[in-house]
C-alpha atoms as a PDB file:
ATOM      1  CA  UNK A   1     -20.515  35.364  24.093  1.00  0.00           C
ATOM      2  CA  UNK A   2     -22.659  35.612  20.960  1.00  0.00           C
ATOM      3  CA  UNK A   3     -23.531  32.526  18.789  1.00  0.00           C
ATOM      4  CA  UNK A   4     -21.491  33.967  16.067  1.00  0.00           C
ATOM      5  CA  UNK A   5     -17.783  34.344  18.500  1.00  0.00           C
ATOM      6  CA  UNK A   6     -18.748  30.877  19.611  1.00  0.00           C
ATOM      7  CA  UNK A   7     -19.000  29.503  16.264  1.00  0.00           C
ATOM      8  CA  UNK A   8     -15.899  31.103  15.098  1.00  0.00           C
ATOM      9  CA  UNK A   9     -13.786  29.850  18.209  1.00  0.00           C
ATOM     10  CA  UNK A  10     -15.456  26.441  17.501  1.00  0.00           C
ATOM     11  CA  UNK A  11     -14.043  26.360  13.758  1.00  0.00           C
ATOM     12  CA  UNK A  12     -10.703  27.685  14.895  1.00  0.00           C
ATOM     13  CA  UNK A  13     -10.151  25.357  17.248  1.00  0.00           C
ATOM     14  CA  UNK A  14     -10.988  22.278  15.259  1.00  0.00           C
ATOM     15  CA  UNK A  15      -9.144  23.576  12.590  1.00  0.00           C
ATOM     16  CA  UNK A  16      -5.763  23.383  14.876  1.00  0.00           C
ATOM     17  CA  UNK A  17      -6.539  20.106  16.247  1.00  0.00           C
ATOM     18  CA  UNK A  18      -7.289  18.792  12.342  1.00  0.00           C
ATOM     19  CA  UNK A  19      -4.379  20.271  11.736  1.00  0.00           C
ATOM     20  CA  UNK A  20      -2.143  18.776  14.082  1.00  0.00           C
ATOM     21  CA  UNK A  21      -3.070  15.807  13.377  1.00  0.00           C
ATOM     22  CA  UNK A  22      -4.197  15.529   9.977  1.00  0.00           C
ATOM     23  CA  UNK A  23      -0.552  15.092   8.414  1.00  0.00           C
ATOM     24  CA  UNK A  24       0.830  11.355   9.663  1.00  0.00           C
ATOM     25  CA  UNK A  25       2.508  10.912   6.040  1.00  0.00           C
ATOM     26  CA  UNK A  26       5.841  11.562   5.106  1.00  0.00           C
ATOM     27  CA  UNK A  27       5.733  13.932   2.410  1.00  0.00           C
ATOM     28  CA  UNK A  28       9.391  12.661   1.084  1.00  0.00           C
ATOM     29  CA  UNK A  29      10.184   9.326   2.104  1.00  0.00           C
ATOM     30  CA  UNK A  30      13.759   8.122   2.675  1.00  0.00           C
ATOM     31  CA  UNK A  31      13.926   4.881  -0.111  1.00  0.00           C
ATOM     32  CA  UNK A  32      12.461   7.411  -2.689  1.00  0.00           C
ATOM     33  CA  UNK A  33      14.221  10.233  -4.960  1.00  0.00           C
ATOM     34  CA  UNK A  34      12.800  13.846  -4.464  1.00  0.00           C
ATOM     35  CA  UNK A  35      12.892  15.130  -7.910  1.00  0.00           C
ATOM     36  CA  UNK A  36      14.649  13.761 -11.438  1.00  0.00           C
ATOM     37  CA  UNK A  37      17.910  15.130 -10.678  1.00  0.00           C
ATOM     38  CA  UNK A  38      18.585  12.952  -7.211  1.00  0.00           C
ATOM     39  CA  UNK A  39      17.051   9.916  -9.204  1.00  0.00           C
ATOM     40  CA  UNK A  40      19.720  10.930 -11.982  1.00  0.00           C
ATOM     41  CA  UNK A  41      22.633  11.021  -9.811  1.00  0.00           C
ATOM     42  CA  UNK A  42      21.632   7.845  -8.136  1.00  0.00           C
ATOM     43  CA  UNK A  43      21.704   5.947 -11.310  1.00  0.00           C
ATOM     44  CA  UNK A  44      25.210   7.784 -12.710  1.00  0.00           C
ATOM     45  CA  UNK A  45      27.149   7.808  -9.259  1.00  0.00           C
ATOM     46  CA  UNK A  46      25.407   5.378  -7.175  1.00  0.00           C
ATOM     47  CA  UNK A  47      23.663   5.809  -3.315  1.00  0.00           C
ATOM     48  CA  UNK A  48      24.630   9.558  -2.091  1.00  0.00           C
ATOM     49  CA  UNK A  49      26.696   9.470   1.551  1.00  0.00           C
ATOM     50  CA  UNK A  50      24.296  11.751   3.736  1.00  0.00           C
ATOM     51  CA  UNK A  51      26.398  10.972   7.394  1.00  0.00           C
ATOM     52  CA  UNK A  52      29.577   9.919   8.208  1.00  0.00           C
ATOM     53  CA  UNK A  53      30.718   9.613  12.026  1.00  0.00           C
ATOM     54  CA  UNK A  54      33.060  12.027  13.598  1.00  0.00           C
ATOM     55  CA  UNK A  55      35.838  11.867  15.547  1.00  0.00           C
ATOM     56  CA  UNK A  56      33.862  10.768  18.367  1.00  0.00           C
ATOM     57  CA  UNK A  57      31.581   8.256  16.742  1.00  0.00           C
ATOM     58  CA  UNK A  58      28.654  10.737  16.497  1.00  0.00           C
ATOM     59  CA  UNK A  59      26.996  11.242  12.794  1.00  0.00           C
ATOM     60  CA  UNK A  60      27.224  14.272  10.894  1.00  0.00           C
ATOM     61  CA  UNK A  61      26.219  15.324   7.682  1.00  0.00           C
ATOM     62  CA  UNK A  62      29.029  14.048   4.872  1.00  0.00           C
ATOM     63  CA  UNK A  63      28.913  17.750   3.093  1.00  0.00           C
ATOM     64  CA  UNK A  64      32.316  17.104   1.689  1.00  0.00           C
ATOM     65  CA  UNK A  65      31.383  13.652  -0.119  1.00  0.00           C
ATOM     66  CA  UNK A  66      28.297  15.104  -1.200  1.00  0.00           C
ATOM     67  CA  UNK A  67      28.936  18.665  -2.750  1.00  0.00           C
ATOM     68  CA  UNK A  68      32.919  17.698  -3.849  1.00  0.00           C
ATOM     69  CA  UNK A  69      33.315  17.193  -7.481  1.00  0.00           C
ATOM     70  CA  UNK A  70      31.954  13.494  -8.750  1.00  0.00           C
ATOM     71  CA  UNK A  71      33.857  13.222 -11.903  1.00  0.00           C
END
C-alpha cells in the first residue's frame, strides 16, 4: 500500500472509533423539557404519563393519556 491509502485508512478508522465513542452525553435528558411547548404543558397540565402497565404488568407507552383531549 502507498503512504497516501495508508493515511486515508488511518483517518477513517480513527474517525469510527472517535466516533463511537465520542458521544457519552444524553442529548435530551429525562428531568428536562425538550422544547417550550413540553415545558408549557408541564406547567398547565402537570407531569405527562409516558407508561402505564398492561394487563400483564409489563409497561407500555400511555398513548391514550397522552394524545386524548386535556381540557
Amino acid at each position: 500500500m502507498t503512504f497516501a491509502k495508508r493515511l486515508i485508512c488511518l483517518v477513517l478508522f480513527l474517525g469510527v472509533v472517535l466516533g463511537m465513542f465520542g458521544c457519552r452525553k444524553a442529548l435530551f435528558p429525562k428531568n428536562k423539557q425538550r422544547n417550550q411547548f413540553e415545558a408549557y404543558n408541564t406547567m398547565r397540565y402537570g407531569p405527562q404519563i409516558t407508561e402505564q402497565p398492561d394487563l400483564f404488568g409489563l409497561p407500555e407507552p400511555a398513548l391514550r393519556e397522552r394524545l386524548g383531549n386535556k381540557e
